[in-house]
N, C-alpha and C. Protein backbone atom coordinates (compact mmCIF):
# COMPACT_ATOMS: atom_id res chain seq x y z
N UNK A 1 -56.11 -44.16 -8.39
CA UNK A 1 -56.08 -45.57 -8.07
C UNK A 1 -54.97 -45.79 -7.05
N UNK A 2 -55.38 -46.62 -6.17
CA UNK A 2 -54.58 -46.85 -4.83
C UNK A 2 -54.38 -48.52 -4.63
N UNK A 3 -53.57 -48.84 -3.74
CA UNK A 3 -53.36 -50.49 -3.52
C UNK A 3 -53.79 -50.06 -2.14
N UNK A 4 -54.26 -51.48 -1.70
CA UNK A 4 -54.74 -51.62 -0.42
C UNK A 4 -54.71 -52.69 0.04
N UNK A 5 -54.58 -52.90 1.52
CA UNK A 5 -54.27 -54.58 1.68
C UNK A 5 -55.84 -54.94 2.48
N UNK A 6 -56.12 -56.33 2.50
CA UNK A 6 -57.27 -56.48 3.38
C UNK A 6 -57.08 -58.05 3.76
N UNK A 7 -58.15 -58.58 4.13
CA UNK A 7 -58.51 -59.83 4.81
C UNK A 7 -60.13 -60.30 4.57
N UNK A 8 -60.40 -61.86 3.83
CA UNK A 8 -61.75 -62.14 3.85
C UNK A 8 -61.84 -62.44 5.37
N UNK A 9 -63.04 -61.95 5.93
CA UNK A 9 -63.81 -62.47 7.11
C UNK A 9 -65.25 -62.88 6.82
N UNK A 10 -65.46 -64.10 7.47
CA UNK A 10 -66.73 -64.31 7.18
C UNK A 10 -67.50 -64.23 5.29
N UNK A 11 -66.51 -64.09 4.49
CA UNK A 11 -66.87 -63.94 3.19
C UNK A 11 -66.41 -62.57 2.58
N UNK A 12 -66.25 -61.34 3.31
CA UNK A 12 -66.41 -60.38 3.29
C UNK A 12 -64.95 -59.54 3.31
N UNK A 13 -64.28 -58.84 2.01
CA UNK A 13 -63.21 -58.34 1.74
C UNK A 13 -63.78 -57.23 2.90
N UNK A 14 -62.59 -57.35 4.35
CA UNK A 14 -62.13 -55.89 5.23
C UNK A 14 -60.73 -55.40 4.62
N UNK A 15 -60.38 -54.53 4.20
CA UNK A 15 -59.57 -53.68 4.06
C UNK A 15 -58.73 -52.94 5.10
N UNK A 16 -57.53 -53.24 5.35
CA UNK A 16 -57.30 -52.51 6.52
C UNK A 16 -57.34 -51.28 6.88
N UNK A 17 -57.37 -50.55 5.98
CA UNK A 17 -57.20 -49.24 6.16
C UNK A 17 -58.60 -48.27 5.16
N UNK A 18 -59.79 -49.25 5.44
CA UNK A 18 -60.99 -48.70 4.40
C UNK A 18 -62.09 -47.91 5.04
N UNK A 19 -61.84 -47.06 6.14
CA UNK A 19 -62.62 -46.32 6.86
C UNK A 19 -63.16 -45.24 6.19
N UNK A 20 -61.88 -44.39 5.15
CA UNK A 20 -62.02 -43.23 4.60
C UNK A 20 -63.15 -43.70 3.23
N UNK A 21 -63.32 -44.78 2.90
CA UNK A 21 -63.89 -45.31 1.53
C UNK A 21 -65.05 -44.72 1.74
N UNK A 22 -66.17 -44.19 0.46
CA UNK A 22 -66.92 -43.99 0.54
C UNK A 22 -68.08 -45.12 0.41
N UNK A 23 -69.05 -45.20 0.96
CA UNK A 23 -70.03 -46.71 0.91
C UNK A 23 -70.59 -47.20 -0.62
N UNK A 24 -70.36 -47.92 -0.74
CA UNK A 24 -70.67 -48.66 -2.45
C UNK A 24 -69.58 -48.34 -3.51
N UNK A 25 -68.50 -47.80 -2.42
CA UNK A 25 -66.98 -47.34 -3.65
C UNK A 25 -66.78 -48.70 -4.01
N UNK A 26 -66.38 -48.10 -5.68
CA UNK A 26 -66.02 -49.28 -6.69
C UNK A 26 -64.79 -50.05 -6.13
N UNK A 27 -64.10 -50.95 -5.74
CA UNK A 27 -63.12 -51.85 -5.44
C UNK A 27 -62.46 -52.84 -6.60
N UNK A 28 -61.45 -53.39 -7.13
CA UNK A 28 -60.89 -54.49 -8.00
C UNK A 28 -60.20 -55.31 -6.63
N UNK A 29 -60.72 -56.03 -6.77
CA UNK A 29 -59.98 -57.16 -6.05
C UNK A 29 -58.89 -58.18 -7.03
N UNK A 30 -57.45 -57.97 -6.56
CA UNK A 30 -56.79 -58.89 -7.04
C UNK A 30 -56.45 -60.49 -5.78
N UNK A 31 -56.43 -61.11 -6.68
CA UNK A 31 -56.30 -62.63 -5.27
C UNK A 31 -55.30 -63.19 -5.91
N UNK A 32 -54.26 -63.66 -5.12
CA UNK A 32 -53.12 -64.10 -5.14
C UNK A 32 -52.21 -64.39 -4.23
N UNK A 33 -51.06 -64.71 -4.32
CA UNK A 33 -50.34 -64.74 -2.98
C UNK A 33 -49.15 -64.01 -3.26
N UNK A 34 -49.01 -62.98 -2.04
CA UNK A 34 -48.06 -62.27 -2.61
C UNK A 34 -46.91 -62.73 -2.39
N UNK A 35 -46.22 -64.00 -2.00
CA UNK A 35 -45.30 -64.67 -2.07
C UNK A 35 -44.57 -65.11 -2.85
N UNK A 36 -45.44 -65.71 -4.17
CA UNK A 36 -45.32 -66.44 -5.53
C UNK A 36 -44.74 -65.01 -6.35
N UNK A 37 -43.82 -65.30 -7.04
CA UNK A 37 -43.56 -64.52 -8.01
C UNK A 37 -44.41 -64.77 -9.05
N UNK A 38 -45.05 -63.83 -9.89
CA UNK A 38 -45.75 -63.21 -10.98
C UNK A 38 -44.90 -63.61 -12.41
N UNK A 39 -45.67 -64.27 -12.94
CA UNK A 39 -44.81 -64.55 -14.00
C UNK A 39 -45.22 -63.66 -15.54
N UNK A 40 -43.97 -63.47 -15.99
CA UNK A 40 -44.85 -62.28 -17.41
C UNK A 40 -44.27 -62.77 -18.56
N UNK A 41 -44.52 -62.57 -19.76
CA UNK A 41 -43.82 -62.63 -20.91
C UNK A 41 -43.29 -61.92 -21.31
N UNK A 42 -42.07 -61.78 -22.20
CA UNK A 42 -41.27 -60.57 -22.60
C UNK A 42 -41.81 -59.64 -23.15
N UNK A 43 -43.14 -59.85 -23.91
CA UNK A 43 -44.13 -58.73 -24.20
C UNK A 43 -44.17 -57.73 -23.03
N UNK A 44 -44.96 -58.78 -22.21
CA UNK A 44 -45.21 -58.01 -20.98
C UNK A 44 -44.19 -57.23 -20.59
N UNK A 45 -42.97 -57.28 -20.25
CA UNK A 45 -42.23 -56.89 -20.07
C UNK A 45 -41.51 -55.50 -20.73
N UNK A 46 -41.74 -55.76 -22.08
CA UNK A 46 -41.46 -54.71 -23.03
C UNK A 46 -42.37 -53.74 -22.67
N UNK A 47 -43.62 -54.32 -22.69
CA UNK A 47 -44.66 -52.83 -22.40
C UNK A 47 -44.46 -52.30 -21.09
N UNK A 48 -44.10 -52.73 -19.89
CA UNK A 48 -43.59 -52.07 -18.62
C UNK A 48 -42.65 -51.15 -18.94
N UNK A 49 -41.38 -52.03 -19.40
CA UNK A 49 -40.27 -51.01 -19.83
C UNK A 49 -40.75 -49.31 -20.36
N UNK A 50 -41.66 -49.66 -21.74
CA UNK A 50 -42.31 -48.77 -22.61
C UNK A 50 -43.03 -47.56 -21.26
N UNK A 51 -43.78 -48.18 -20.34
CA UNK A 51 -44.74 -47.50 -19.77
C UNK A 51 -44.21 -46.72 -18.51
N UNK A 52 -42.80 -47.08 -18.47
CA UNK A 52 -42.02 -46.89 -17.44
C UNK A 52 -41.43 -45.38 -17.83
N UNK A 53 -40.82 -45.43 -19.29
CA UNK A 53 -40.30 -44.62 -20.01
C UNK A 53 -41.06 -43.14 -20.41
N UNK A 54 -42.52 -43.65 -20.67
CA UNK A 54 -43.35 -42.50 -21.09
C UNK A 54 -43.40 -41.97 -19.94
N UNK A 55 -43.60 -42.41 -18.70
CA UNK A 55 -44.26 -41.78 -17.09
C UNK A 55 -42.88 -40.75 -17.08
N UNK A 56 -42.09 -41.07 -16.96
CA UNK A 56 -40.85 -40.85 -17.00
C UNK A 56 -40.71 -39.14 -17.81
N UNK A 57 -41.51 -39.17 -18.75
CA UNK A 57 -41.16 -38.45 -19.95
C UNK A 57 -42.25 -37.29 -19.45
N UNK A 58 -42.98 -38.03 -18.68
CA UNK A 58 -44.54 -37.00 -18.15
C UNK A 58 -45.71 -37.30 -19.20
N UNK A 59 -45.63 -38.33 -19.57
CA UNK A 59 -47.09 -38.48 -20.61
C UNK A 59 -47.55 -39.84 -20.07
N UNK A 60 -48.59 -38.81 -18.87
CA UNK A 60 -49.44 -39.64 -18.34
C UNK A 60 -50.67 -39.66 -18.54
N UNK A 61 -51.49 -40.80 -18.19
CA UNK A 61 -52.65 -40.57 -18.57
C UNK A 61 -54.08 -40.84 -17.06
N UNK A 62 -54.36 -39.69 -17.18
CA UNK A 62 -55.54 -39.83 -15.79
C UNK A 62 -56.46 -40.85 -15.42
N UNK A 63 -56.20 -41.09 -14.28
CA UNK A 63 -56.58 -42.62 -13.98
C UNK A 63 -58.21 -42.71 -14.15
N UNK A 64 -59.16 -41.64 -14.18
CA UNK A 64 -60.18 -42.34 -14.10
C UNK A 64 -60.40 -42.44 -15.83
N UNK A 65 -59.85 -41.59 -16.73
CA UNK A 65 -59.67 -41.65 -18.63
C UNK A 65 -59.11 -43.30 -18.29
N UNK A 66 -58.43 -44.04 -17.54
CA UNK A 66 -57.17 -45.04 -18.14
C UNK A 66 -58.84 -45.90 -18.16
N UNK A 67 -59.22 -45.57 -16.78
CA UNK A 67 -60.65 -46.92 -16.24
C UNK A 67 -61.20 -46.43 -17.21
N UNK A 68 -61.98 -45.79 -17.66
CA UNK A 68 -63.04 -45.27 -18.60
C UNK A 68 -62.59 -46.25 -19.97
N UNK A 69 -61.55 -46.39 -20.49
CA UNK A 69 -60.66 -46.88 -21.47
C UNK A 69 -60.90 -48.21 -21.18
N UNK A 70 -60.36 -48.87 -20.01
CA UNK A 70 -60.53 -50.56 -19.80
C UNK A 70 -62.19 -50.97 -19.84
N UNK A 71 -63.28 -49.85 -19.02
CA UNK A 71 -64.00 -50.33 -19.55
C UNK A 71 -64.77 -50.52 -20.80
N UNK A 72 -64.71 -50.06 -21.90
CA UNK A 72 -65.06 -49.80 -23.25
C UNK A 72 -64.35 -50.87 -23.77
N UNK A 73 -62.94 -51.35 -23.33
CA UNK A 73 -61.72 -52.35 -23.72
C UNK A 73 -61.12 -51.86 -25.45
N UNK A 74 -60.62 -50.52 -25.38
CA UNK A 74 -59.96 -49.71 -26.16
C UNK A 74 -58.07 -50.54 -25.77
């Protein structure tokens, strides 16, 4: 999983840098402004800390297992 920046044109998320994508690749679009600070709860926060710590430790978990996981909603 990668971040990527883009632009709607005409309706249509361009990506600036989406040449290498393969055609019908899966995309998440987040919309927001990246100006506004993000606001979290100390939960939230705790679990960053937490998730910060394990990466840290090397107990990671493979990104397409993490997606496979969100989608089932484990």
């Amino acid at each position: 999983m990668e971040i990527r920046t883009g632009t709607v044109i005409n309706g249509a998320i361009v990506l600036e840098d989406g040449e290498d994508l393969e055609e019908g690749a899966l995309v998440t679009v987040w919309v927001g402004n990246p100006l506004e600070p993000v606001q979290v709860t100390e939960e939230e926060l705790h679990l960053i800390k937490n998730g910060k710590a394990a990466a840290a430790r090397g107990e990671l978990l493979d990104a397409r297992a993490f997606l496979r996981e969100l989608r089932r909603g484990v």
